[in-house]
N, C-alpha and C. Protein backbone atom coordinates (compact mmCIF):
# COMPACT_ATOMS: atom_id res chain seq x y z
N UNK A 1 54.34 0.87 -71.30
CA UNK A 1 55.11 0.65 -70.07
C UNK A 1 56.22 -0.39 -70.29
N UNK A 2 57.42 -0.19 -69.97
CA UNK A 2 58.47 -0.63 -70.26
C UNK A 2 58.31 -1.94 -68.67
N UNK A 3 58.82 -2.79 -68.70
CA UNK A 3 59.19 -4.00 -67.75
C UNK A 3 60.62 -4.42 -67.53
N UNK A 4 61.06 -4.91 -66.30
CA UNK A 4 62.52 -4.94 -66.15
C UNK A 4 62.25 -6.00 -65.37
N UNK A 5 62.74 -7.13 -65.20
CA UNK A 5 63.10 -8.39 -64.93
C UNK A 5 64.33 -8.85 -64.14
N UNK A 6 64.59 -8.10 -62.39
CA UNK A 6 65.66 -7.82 -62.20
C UNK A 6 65.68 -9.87 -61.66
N UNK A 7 67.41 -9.50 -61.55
CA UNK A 7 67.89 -11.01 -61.04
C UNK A 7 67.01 -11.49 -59.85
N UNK A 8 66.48 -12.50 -60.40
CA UNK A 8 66.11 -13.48 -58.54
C UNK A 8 67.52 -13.82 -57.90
N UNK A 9 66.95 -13.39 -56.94
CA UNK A 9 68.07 -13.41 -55.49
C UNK A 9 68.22 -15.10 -54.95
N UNK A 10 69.30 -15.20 -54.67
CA UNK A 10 69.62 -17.05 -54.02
C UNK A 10 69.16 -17.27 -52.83
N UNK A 11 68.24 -17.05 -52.13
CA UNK A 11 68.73 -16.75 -50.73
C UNK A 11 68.73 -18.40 -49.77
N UNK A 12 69.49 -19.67 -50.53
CA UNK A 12 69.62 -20.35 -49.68
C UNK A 12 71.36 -20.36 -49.42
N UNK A 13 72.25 -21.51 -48.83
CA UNK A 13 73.12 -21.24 -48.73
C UNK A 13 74.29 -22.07 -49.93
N UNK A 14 73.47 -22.53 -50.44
CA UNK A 14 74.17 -23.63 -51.93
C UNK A 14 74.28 -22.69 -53.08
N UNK A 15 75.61 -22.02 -53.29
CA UNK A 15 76.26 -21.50 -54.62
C UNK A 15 76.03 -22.40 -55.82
N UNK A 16 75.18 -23.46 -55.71
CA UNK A 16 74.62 -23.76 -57.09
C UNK A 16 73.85 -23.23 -57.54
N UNK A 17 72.70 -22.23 -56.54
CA UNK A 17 71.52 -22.06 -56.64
C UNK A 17 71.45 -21.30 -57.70
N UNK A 18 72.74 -20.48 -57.70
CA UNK A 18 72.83 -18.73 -58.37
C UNK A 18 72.86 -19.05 -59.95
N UNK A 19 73.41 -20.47 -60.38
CA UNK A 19 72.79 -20.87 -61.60
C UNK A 19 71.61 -20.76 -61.74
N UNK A 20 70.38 -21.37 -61.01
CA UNK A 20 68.95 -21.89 -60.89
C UNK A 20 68.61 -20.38 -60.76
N UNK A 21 68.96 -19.56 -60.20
CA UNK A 21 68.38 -18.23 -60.13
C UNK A 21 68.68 -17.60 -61.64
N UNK A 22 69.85 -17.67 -61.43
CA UNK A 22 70.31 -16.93 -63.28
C UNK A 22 69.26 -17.50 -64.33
N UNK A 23 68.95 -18.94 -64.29
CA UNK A 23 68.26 -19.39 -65.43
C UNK A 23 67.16 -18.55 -65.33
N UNK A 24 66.38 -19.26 -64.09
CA UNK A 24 64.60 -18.48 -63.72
C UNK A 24 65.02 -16.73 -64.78
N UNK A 25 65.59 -15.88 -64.08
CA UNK A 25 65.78 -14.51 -64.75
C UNK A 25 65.56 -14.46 -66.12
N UNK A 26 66.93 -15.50 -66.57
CA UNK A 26 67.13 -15.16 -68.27
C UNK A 26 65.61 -15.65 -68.99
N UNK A 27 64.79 -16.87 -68.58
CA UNK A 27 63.82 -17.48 -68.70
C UNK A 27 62.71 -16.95 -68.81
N UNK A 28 62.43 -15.68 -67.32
CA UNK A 28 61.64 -15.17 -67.61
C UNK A 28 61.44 -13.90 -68.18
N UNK A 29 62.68 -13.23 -68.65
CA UNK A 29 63.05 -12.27 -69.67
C UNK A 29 62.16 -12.83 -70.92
N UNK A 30 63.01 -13.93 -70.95
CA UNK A 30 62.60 -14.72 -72.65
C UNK A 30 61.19 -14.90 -72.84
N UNK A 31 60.07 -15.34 -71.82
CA UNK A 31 58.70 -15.29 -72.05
C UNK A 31 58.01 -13.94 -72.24
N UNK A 32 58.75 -12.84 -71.49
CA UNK A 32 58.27 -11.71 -71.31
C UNK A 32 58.27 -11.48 -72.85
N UNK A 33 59.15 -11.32 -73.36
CA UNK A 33 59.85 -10.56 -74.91
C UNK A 33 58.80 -11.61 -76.06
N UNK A 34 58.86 -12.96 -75.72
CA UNK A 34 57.81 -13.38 -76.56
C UNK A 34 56.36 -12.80 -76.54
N UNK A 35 55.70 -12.22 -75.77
CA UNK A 35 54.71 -11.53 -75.46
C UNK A 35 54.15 -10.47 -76.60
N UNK A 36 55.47 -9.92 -76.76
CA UNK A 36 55.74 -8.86 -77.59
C UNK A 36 54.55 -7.56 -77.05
N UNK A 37 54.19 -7.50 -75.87
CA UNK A 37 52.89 -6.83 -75.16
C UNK A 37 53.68 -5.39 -75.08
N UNK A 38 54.91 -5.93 -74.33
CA UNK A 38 55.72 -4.35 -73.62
C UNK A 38 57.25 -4.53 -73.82
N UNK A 39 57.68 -3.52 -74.04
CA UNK A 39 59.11 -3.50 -73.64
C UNK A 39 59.68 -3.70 -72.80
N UNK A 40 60.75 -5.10 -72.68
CA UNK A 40 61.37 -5.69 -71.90
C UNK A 40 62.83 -4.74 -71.65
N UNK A 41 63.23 -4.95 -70.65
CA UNK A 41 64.46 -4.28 -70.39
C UNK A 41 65.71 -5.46 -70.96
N UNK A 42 67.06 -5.84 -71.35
CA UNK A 42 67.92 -6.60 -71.70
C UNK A 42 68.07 -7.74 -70.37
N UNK A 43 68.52 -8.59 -70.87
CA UNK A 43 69.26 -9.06 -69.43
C UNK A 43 70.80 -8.66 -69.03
N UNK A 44 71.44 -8.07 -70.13
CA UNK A 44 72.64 -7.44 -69.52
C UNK A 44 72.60 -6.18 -69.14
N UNK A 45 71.25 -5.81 -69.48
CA UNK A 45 71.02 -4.37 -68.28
C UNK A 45 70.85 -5.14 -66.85
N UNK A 46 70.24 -6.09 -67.03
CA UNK A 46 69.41 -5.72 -65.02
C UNK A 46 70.56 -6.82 -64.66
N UNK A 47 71.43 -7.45 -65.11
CA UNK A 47 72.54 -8.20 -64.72
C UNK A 47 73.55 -7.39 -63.60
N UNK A 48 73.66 -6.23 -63.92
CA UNK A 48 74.57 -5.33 -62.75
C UNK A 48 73.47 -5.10 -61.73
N UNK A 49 72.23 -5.10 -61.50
CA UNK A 49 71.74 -5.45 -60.34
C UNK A 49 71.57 -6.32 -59.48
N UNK A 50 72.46 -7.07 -59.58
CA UNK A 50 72.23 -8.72 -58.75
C UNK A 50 72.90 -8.51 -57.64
N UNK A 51 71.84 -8.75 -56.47
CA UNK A 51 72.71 -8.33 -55.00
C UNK A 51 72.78 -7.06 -55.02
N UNK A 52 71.97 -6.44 -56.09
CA UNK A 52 71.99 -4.50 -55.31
C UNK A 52 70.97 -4.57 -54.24
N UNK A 53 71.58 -3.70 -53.37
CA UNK A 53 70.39 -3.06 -52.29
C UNK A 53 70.22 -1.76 -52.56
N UNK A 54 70.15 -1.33 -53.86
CA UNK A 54 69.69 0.03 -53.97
C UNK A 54 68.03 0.10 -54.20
N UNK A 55 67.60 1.00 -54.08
CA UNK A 55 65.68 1.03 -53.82
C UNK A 55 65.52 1.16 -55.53
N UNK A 56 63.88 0.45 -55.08
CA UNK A 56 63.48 -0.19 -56.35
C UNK A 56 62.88 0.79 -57.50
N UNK A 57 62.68 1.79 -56.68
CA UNK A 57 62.26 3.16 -57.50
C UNK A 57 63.78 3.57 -57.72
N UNK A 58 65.20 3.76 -57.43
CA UNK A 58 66.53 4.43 -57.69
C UNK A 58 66.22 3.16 -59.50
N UNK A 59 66.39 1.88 -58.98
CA UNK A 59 66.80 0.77 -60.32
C UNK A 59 65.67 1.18 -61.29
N UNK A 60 64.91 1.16 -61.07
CA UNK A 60 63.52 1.37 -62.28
C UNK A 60 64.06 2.68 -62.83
N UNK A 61 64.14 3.74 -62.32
CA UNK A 61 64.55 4.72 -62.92
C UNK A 61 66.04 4.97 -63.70
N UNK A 62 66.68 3.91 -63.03
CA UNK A 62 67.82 3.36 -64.23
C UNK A 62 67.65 2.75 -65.31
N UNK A 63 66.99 2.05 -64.96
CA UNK A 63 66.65 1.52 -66.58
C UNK A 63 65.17 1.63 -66.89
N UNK A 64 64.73 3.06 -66.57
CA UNK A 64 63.64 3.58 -67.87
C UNK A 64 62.88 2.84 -67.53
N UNK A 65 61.99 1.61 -66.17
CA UNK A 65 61.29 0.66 -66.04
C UNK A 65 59.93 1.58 -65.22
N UNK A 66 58.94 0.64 -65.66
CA UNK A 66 57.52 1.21 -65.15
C UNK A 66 57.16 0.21 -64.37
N UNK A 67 57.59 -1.32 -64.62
CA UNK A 67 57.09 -1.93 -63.38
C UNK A 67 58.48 -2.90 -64.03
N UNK A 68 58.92 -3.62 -62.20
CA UNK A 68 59.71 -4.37 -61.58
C UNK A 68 59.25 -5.67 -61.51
N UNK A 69 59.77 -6.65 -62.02
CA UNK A 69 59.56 -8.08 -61.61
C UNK A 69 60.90 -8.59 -60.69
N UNK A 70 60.45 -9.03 -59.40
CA UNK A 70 61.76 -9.20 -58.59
C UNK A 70 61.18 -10.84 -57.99
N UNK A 71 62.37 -11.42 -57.72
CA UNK A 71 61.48 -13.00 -57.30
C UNK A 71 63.04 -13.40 -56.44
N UNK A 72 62.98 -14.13 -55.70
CA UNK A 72 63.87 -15.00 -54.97
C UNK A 72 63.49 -16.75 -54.96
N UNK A 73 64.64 -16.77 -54.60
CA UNK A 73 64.93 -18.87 -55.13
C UNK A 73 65.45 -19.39 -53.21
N UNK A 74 64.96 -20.15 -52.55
CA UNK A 74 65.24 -21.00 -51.34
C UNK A 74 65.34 -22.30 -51.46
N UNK A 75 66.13 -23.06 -51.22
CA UNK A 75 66.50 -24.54 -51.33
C UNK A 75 66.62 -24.93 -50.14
N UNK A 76 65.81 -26.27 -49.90
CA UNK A 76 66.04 -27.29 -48.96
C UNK A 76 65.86 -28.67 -49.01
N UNK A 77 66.78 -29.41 -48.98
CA UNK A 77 67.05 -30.34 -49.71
C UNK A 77 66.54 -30.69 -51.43
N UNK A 78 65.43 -31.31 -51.61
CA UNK A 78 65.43 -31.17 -53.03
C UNK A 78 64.29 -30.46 -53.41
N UNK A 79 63.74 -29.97 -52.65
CA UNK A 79 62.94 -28.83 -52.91
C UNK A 79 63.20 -27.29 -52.91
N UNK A 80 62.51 -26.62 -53.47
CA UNK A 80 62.92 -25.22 -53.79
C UNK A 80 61.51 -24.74 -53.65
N UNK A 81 61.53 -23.59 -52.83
CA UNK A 81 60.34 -22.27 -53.12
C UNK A 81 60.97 -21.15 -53.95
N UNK A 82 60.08 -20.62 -54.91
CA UNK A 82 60.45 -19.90 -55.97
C UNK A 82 59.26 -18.84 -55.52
N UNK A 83 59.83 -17.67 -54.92
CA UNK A 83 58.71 -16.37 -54.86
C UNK A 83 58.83 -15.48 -56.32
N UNK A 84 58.29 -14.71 -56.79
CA UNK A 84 58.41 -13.79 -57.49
C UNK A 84 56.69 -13.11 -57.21
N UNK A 85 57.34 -11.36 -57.64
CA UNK A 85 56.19 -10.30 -57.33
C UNK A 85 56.74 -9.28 -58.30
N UNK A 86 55.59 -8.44 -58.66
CA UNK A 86 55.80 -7.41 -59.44
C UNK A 86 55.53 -6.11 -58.90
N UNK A 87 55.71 -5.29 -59.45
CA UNK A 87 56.06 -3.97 -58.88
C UNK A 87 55.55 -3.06 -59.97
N UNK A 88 54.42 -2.26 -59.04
CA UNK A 88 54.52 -0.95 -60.11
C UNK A 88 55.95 0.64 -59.97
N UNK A 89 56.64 0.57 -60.39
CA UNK A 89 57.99 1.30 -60.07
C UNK A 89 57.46 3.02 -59.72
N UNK A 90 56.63 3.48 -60.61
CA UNK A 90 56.35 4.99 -60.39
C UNK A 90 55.49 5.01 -58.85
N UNK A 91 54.66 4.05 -58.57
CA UNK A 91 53.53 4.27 -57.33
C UNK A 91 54.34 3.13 -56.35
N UNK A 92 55.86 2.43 -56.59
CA UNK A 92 56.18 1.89 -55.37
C UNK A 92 55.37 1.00 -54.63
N UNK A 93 54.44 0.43 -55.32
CA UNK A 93 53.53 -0.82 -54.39
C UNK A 93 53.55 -1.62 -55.39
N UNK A 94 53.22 -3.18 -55.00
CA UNK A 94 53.23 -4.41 -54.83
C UNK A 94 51.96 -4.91 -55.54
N UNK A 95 51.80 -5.36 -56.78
CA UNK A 95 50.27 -5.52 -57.23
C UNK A 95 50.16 -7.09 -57.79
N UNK A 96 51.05 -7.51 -57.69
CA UNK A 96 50.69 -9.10 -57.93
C UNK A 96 52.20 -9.82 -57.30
N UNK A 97 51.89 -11.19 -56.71
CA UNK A 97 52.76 -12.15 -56.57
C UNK A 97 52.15 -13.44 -55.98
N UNK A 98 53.47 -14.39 -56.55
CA UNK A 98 53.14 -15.88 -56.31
C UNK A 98 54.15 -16.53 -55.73
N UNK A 99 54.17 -17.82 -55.17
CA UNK A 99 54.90 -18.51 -54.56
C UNK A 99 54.78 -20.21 -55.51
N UNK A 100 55.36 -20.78 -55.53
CA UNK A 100 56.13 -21.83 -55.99
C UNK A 100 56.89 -22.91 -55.01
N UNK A 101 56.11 -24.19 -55.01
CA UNK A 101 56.89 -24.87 -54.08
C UNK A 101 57.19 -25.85 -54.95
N UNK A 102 58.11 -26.18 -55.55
CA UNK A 102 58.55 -27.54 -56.57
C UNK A 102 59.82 -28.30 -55.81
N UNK A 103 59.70 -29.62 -56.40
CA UNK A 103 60.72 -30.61 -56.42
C UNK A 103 61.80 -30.45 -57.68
N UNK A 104 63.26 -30.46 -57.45
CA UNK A 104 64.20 -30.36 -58.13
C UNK A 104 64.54 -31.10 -58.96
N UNK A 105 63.78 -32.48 -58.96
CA UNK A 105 64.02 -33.71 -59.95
C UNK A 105 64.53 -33.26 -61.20
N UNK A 106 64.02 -32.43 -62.28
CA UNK A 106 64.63 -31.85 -63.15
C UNK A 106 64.27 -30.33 -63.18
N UNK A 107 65.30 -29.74 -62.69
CA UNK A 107 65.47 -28.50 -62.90
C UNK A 107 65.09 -27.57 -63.82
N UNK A 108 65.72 -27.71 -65.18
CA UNK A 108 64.67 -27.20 -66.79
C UNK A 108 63.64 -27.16 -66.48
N UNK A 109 62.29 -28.29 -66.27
CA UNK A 109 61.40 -27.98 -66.00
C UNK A 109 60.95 -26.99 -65.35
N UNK A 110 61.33 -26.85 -63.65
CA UNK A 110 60.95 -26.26 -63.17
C UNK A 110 61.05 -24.62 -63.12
N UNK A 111 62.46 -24.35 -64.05
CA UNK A 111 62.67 -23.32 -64.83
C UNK A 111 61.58 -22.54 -65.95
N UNK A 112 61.39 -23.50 -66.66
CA UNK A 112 60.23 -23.54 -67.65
C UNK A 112 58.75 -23.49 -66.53
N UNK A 113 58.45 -23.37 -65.96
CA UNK A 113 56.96 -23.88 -65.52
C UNK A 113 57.23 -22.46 -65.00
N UNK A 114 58.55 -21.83 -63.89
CA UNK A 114 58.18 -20.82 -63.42
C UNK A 114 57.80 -20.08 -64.04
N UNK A 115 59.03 -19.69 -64.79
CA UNK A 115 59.25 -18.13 -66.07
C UNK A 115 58.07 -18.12 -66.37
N UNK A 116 57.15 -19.28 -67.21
CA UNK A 116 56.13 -19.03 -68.28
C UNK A 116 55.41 -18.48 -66.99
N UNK A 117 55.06 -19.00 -66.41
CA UNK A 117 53.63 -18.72 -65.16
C UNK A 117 54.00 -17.47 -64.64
N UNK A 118 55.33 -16.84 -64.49
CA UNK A 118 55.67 -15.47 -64.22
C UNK A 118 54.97 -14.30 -65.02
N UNK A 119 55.11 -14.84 -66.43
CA UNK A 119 55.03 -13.73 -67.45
C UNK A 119 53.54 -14.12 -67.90
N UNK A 120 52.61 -15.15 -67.52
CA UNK A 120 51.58 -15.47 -68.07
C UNK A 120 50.66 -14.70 -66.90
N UNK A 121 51.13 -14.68 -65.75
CA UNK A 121 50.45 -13.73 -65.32
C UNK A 121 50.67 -12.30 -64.20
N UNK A 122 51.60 -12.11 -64.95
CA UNK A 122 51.78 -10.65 -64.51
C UNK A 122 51.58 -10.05 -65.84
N UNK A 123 51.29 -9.82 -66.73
CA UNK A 123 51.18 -9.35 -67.61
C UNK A 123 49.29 -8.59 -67.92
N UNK A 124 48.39 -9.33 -67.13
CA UNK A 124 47.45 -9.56 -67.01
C UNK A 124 47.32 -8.26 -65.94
N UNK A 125 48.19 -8.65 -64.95
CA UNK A 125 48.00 -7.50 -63.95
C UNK A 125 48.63 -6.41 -64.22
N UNK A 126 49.47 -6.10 -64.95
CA UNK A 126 50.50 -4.82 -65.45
C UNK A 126 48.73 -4.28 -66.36
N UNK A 127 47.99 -5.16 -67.21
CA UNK A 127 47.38 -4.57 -68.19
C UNK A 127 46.07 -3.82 -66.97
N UNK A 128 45.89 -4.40 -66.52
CA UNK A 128 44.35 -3.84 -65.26
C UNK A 128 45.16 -2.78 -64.44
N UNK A 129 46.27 -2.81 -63.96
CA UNK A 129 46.88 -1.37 -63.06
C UNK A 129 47.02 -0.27 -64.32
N UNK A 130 47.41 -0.87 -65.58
CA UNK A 130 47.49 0.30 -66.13
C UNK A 130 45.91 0.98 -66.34
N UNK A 131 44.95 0.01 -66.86
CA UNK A 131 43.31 0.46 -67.00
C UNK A 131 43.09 1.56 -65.56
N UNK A 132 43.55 0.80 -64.40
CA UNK A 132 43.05 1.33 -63.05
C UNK A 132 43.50 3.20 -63.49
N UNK A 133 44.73 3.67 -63.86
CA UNK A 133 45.34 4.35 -63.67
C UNK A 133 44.97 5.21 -64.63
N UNK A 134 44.05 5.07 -65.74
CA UNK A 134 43.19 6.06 -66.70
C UNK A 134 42.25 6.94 -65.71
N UNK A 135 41.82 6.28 -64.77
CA UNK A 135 40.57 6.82 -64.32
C UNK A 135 41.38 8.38 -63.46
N UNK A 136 42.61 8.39 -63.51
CA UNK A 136 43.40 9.66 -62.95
C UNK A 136 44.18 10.33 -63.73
N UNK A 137 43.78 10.13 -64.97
CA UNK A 137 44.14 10.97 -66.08
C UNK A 137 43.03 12.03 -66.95
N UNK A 138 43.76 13.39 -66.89
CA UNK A 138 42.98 13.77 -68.08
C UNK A 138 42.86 13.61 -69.24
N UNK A 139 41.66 13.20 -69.91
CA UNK A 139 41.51 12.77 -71.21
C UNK A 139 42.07 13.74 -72.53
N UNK A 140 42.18 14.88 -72.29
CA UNK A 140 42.89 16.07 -73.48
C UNK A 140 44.85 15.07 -73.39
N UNK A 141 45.36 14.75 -72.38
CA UNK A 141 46.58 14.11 -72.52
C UNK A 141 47.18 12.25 -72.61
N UNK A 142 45.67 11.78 -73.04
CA UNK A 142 45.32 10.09 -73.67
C UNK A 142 46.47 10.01 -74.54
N UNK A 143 47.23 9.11 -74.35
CA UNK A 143 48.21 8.84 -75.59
C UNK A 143 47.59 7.43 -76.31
N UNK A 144 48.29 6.98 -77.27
CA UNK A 144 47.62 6.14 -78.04
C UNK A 144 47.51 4.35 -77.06
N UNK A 145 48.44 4.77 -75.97
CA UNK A 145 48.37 3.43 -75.37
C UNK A 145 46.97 3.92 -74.23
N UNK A 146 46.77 4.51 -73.78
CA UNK A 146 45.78 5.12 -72.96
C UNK A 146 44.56 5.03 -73.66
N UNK A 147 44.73 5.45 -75.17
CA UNK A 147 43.04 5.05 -75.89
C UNK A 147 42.73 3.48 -76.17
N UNK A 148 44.03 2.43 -76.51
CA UNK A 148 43.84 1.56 -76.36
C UNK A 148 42.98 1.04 -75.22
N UNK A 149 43.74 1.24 -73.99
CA UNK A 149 43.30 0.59 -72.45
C UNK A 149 41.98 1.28 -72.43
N UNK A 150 41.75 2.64 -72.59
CA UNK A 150 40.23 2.98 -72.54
C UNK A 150 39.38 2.15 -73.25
N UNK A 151 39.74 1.86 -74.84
CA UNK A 151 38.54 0.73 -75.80
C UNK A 151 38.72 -0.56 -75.58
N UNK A 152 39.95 -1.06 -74.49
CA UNK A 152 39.37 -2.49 -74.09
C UNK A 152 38.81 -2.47 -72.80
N UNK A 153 38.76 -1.36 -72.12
CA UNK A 153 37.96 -1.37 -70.73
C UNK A 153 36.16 -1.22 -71.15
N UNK A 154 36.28 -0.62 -72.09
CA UNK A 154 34.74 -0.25 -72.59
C UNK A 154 33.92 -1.30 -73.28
N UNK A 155 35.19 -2.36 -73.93
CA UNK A 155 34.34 -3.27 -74.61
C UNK A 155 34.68 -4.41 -73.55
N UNK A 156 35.48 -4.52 -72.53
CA UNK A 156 35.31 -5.87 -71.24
C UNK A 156 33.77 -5.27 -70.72
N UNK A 157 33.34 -4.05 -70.65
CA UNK A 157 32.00 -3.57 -69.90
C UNK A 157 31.13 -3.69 -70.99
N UNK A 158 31.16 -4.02 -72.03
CA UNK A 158 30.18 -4.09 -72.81
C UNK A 158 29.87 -6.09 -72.89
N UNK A 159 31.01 -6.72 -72.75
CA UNK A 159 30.90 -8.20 -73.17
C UNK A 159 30.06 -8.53 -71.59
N UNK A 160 30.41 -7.80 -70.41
CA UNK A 160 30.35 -8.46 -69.14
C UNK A 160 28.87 -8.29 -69.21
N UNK A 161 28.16 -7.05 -69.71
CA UNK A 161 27.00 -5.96 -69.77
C UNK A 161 25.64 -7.12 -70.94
N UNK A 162 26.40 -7.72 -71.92
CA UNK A 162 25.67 -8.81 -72.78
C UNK A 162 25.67 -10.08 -71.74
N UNK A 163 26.27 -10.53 -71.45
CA UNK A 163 26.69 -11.60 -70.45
C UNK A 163 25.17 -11.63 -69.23
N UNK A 164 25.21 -10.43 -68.93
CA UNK A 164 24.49 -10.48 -67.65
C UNK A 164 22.89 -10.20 -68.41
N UNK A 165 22.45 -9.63 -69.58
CA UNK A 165 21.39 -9.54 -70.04
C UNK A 165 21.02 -11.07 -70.64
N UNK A 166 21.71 -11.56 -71.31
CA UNK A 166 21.86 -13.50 -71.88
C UNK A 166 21.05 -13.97 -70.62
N UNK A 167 21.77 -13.92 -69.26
CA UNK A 167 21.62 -14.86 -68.26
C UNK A 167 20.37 -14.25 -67.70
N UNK A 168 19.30 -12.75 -67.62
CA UNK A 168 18.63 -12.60 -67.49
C UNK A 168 17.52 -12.82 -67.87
N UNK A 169 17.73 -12.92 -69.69
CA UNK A 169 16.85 -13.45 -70.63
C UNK A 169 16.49 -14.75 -70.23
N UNK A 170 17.33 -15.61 -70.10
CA UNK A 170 17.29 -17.55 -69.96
C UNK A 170 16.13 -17.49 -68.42
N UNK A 171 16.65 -16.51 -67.51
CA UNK A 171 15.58 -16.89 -66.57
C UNK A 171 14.38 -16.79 -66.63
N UNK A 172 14.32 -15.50 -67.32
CA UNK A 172 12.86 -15.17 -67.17
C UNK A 172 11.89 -16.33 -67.97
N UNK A 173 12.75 -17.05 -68.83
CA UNK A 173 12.52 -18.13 -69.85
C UNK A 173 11.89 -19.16 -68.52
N UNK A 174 12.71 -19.49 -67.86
CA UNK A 174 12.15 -20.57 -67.00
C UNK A 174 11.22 -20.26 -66.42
């Protein structure tokens, strides 16, 4: 599954912000791609989307994306809320997001703290929607990323499956 990282939106009224938004984007492009998990979309692809109001299934399907990371930036006085949410693009719903309330004292930082925490955990949830989404596939058309997600769903049920026999053993001990 390919990922696209469109621009966070400014939505306060300070034309500085659209820097602070540009960074967050390029930022969290850059954690995504370190991942090396999925294919990131460019940032001079999703750059001509900034301020589109075209629907999020029309953009995903422009750039070849399976799920959408979209986030917005609000400023008031020296604080900022930083939303971002992800998107599964083919099923059009909403499967993870967070909110962010930081102080502006230094900006970088708060650049750095978002992006990473963006891509540290949506990535987590891109990997469980995709597991969810085996269970509606036929197995004769498994591609090699599909047998993957099948042998780590089988061995999370096998570690959880030891886990709960360990903690059964210890009691009966007492």
């Amino acid at each position: 599954p390919t990922i696209a990282v469109l621009p966070f939106a400014n939505l306060s009224t300070d034309q500085e912000q659209e820097f602070f938004a540009d960074g967050i984007t390029e930022d969290t492009i850059s954690y995504f791609s370190k991942s090396k998990t999925f294919p990131i979309v460019s940032l001079n692809s999703v750059m001509k989307y900034k301020n589109s109001k075209e629907a999020t299934k029309d953009i995903a399907n422009a750039l070849n994306a399976n799920y959408l990371v979209q986030g917005s930036i609000r400023k008031g006085g020296n604080k900022v809320r930083i939303s971002a949410k992800l998107t599964d693009a083919l099923e059009d719903t909403q499967i993870w997001s967070q909110t962010w309330d930081r102080s502006l004292n230094d900006v970088f930082e708060v650049q750095d703290e978002v992006s990473q925490k963006v891509s540290a955990l949506a990535l987590p949830a891109i990997i469980a929607n995709e597991q969810n989404t085996l269970n509606n596939k036929d197995l004769k058309i498994f591609s090699a990323w599909d047998e993957f997600l099948h042998s780590l769903n089988s061995y999370d049920k096998r570690v959880k499956l030891k886990t709960l026999k360990r903690k059964s053993n210890m009691s009966t001990k007492l």
